[in-house]
C-alpha atoms as a PDB file:
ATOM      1  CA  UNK A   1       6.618   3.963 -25.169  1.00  0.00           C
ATOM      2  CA  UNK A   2       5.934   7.422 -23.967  1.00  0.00           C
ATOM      3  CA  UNK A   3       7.142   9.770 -20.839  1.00  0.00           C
ATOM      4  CA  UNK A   4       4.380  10.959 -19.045  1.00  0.00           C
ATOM      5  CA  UNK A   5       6.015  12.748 -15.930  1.00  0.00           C
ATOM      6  CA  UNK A   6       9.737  13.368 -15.275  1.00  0.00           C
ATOM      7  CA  UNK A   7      11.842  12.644 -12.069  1.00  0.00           C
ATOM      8  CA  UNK A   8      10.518  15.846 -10.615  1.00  0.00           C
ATOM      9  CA  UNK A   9       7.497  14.107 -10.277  1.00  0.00           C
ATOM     10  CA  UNK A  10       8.825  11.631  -8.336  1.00  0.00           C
ATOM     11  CA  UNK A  11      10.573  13.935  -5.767  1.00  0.00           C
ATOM     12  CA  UNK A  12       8.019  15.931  -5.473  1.00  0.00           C
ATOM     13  CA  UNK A  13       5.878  12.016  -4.424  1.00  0.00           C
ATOM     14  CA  UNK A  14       7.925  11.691  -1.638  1.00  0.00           C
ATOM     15  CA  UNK A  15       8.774  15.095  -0.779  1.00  0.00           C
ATOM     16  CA  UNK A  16       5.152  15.970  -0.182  1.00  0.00           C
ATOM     17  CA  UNK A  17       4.769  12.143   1.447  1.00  0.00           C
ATOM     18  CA  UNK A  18       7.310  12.663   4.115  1.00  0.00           C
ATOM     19  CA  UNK A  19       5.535  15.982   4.836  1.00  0.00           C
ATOM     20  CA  UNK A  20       2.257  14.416   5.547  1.00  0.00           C
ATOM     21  CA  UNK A  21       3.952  11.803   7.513  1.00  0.00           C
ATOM     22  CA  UNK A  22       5.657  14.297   9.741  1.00  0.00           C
ATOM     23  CA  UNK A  23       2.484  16.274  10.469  1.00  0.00           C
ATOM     24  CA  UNK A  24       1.027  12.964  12.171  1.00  0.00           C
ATOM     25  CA  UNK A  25       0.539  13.446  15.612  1.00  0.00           C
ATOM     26  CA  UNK A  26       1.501   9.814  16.964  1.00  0.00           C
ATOM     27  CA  UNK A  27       4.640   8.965  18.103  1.00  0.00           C
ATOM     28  CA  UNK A  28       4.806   5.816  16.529  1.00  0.00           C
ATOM     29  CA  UNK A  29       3.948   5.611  12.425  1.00  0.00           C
ATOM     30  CA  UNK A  30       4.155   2.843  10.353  1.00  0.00           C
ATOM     31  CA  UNK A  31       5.101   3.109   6.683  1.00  0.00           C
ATOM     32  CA  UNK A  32       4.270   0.323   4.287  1.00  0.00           C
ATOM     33  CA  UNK A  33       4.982   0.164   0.634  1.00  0.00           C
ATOM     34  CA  UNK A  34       2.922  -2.372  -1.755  1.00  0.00           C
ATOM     35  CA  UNK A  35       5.739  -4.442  -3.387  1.00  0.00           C
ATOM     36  CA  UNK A  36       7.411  -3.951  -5.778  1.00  0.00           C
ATOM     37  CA  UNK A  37       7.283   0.089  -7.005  1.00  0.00           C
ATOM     38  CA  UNK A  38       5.482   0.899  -4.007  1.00  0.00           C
ATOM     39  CA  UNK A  39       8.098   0.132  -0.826  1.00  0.00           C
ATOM     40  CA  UNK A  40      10.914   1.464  -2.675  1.00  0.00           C
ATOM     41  CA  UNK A  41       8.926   4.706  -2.985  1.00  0.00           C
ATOM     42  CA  UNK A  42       8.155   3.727   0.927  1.00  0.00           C
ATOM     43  CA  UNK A  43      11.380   3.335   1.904  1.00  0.00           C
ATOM     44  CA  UNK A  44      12.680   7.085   0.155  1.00  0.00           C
ATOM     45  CA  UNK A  45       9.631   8.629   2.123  1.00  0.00           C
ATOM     46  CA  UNK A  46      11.346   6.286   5.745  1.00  0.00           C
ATOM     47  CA  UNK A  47      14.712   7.525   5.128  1.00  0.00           C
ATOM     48  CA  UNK A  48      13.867  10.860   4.747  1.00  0.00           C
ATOM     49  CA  UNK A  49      11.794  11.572   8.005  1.00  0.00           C
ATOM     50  CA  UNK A  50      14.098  12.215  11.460  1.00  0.00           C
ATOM     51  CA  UNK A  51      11.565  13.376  13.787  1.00  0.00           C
ATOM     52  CA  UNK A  52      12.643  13.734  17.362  1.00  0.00           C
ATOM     53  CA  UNK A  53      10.582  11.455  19.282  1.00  0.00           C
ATOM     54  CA  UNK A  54       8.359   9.416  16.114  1.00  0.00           C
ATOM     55  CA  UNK A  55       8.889   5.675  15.759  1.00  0.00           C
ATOM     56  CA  UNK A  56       9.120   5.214  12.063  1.00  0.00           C
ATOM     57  CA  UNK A  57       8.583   1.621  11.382  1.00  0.00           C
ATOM     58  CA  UNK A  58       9.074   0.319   7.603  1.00  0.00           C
ATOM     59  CA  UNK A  59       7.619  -2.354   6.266  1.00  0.00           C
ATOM     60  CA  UNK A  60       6.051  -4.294   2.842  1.00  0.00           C
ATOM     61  CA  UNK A  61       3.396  -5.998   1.688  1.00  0.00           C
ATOM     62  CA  UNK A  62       2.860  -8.681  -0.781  1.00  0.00           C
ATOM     63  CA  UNK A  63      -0.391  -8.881  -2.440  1.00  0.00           C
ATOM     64  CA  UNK A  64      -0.015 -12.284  -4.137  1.00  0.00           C
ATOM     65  CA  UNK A  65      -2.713 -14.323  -2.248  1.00  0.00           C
ATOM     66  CA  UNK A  66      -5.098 -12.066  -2.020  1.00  0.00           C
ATOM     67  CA  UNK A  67      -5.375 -11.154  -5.507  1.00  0.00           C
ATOM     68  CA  UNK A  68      -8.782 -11.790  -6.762  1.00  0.00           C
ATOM     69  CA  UNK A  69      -7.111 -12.928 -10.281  1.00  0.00           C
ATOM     70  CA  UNK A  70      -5.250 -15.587  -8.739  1.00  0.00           C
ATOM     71  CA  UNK A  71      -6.451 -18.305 -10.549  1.00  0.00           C
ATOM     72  CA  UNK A  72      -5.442 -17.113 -14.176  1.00  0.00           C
ATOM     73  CA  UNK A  73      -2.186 -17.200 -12.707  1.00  0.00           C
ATOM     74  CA  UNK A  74      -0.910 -20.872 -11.710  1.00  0.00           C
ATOM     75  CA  UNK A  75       2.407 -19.675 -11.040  1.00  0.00           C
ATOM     76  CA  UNK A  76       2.713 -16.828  -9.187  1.00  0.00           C
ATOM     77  CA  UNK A  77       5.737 -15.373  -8.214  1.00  0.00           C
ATOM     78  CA  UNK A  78       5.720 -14.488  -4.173  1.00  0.00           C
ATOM     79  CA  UNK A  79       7.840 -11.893  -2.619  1.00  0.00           C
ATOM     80  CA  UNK A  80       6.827 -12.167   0.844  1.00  0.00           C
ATOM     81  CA  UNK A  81       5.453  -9.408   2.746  1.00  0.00           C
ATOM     82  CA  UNK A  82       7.804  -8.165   5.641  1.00  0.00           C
ATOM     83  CA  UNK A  83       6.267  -6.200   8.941  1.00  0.00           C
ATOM     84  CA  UNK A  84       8.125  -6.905  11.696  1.00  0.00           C
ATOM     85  CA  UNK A  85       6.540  -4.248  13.979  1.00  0.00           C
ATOM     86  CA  UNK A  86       3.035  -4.402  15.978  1.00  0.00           C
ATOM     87  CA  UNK A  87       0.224  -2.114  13.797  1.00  0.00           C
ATOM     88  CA  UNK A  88      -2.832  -2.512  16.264  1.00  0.00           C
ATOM     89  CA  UNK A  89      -3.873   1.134  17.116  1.00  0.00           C
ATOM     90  CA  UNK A  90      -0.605   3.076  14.857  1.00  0.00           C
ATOM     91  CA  UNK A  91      -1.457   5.203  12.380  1.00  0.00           C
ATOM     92  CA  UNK A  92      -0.575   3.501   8.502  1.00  0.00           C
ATOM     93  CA  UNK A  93       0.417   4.687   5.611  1.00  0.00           C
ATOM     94  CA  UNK A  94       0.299   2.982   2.710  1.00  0.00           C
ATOM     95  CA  UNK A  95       2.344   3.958  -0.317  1.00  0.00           C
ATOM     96  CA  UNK A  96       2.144   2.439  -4.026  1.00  0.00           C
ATOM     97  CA  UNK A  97       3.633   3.586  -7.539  1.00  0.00           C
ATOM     98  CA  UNK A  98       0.128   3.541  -9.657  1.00  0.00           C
ATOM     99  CA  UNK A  99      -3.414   3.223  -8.376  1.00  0.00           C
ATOM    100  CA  UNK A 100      -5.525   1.976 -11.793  1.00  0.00           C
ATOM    101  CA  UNK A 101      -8.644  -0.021 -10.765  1.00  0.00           C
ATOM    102  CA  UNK A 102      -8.115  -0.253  -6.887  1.00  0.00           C
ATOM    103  CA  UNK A 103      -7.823  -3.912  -7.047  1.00  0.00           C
ATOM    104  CA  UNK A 104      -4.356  -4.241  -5.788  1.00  0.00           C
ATOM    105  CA  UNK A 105      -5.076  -2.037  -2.596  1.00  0.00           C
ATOM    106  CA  UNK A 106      -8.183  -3.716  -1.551  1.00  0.00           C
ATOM    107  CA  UNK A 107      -5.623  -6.394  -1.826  1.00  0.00           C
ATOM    108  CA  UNK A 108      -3.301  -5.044   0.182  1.00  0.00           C
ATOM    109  CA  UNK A 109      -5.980  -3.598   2.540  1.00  0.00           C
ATOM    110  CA  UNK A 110      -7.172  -7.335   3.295  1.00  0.00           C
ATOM    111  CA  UNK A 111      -3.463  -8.415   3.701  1.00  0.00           C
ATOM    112  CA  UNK A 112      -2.337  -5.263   6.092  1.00  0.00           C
ATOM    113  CA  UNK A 113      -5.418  -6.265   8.671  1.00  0.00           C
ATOM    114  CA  UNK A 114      -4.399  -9.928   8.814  1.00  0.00           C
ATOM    115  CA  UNK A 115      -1.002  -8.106  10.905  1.00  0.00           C
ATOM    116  CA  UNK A 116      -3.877  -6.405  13.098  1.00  0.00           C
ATOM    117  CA  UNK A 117      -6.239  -3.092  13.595  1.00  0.00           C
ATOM    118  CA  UNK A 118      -4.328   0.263  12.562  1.00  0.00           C
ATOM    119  CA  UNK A 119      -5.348   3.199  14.016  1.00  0.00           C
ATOM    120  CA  UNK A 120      -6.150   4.896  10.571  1.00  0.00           C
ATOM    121  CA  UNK A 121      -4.865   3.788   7.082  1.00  0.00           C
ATOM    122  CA  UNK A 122      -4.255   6.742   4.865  1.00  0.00           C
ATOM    123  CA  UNK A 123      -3.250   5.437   1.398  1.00  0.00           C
ATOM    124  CA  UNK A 124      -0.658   7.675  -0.937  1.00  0.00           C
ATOM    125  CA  UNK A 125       0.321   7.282  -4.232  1.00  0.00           C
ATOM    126  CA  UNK A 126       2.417   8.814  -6.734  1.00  0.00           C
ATOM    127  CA  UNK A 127       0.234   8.083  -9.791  1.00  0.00           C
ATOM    128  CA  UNK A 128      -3.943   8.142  -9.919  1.00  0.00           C
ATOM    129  CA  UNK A 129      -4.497   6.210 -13.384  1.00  0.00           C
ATOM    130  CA  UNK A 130      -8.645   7.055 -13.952  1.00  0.00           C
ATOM    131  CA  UNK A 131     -10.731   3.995 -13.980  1.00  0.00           C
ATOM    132  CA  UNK A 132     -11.349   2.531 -10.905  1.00  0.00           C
ATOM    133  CA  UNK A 133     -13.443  -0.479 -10.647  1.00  0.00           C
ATOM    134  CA  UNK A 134     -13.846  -0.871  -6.690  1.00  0.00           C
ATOM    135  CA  UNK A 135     -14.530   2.525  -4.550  1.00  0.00           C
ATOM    136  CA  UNK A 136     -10.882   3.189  -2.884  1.00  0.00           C
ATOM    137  CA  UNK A 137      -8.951   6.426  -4.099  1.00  0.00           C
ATOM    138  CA  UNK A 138      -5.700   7.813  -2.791  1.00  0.00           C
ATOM    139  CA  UNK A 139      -5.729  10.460   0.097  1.00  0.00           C
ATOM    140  CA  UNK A 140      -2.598  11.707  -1.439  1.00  0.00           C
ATOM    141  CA  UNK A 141      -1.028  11.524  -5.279  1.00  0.00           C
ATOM    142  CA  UNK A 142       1.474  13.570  -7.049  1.00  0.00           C
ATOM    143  CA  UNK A 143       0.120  12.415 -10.977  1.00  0.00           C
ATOM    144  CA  UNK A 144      -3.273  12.294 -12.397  1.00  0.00           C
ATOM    145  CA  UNK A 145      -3.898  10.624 -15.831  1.00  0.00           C
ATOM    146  CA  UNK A 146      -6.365   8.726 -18.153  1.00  0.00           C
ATOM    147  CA  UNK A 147      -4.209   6.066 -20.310  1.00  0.00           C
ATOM    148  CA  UNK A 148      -6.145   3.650 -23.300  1.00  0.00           C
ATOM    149  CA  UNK A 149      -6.642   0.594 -21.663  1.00  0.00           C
ATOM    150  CA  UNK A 150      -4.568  -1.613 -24.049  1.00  0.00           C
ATOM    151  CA  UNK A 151      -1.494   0.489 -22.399  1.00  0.00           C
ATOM    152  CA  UNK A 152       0.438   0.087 -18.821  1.00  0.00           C
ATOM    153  CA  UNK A 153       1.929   2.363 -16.507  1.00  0.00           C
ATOM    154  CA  UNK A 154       5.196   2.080 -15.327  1.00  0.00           C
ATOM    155  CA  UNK A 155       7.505   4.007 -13.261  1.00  0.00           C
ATOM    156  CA  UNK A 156      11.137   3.831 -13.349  1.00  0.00           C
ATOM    157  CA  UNK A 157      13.407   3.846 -10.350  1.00  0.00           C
ATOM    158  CA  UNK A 158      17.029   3.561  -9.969  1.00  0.00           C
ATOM    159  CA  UNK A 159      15.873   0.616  -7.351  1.00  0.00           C
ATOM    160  CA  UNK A 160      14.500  -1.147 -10.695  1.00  0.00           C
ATOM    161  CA  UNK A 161      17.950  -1.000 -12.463  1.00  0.00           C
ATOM    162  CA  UNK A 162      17.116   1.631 -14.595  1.00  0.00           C
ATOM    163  CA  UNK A 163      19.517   4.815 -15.421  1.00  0.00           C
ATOM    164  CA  UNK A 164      16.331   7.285 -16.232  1.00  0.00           C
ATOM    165  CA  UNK A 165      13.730   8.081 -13.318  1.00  0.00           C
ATOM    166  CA  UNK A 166      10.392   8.753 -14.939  1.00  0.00           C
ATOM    167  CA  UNK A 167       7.021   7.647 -15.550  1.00  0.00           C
ATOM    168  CA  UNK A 168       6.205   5.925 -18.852  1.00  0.00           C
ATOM    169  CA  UNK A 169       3.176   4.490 -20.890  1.00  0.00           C
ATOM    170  CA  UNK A 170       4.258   0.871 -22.708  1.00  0.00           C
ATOM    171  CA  UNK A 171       2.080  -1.327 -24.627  1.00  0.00           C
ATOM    172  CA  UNK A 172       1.099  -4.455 -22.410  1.00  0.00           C
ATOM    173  CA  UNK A 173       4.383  -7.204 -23.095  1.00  0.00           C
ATOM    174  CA  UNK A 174       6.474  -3.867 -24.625  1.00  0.00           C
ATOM    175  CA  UNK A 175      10.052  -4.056 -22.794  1.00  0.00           C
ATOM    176  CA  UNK A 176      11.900  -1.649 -21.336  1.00  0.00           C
ATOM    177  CA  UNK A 177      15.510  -0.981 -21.484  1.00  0.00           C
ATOM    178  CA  UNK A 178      17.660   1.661 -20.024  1.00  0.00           C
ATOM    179  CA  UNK A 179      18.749   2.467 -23.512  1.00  0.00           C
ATOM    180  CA  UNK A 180      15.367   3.035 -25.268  1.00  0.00           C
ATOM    181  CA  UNK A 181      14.638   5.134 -22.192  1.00  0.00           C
ATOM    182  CA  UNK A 182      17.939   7.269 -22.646  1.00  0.00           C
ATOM    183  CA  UNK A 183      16.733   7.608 -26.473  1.00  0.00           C
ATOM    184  CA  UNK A 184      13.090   8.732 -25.740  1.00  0.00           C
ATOM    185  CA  UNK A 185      14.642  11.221 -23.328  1.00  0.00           C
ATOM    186  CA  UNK A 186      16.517  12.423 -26.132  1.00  0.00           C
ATOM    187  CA  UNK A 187      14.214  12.878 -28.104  1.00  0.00           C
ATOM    188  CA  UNK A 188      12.006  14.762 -26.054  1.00  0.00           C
ATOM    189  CA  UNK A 189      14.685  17.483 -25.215  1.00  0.00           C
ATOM    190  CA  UNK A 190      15.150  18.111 -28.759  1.00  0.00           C
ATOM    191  CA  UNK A 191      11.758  18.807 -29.264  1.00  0.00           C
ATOM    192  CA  UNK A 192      11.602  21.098 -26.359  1.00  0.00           C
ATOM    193  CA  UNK A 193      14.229  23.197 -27.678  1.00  0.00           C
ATOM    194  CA  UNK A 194      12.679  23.640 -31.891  1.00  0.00           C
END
């Protein structure tokens, strides 16, 4: 396990998010995070925008049946995707944690226009992991970084129970605890300071 980007990282995400959000013309703007990472990050980036005037609708999307993996998985777990607001001719943002092969938000793309035809779809995210195997890429992301593909990328929110808001490389099956996180932080200030 390894720390790739502190908390600032993540602030900076939504900080820079919620500005491109604002600058949106429309009066009505539909945020939608890809579950699970992805709409917390979403909702940070809803609750921070109070425009006078804007609509900000919230909403999430579950991927599950549109994942072109599906059948290596018999038992997938579904978390239901939730829009409860019309999207035909709104402008759409789409917000995930980690973009690695663009499978998940063609996914999500093919998901979002079963709810209707969005005026534009711009697609943010806080973490651009190199090697993409189908042509989407991020209008927007805060992180940039090749990993070994034998390695994940996870990113750590208070939302996900954890004490330590970071992003981190495991090994695929590795778990992650608050404690080992704590540790590993540790350890990294202590080498700052020699």
């Amino acid at each position: 396990m390894e720390i790739i980007f502190s908390q600032e990282v993540i602030e900076k995400f939504i900080t820079r998010a919620k500005d491109m959000i604002k600058k949106t013309e429309e009066n009505e703007i539909g945020i939608i995070g890809i579950k699970t990472g992805g709409f917390f990050l979403a909702k940070r980036i809803a609750e921070q925008i109070s425009e006078k005037g804007k609509k900000i609708f919230l909403g999430s999307l579950d991927i599950t049946f549109w994942r072109d993996d599906l059948s290596r998985n018999p038992h997938p777990i579904v978390k239901g995707t939730e829009i409860n607001f019309q999207i035909d001719d709104i402008p759409i943002f789409l917000i995930d944690d980690v973009i690695y092969t663009g499978r998940t938000v063609r996914s999500a793309l093919c998901e979002l226009f079963e709810f209707g035809r969005p005026k534009f779809v711009k697609l943010l995210t806080l973490v651009n992991r190199m090697g993409r195997e189908v042509p989407i890429q991020p209008d927007y992301f805060a992180f940039q970084i090749k990993v070994d593909e034998d390695k994940l990328i996870e990113v750590t929110l208070m939302e996900k129970g954890f004490d330590v808001e970071c992003g981190i490389t495991v090994e695929k099956g590795e778990k992650i605890s608050n404690e080992k996180l704590k540790n590993l932080r540790e350890k990294l200030k202590s080498l700052r300071k020699d």
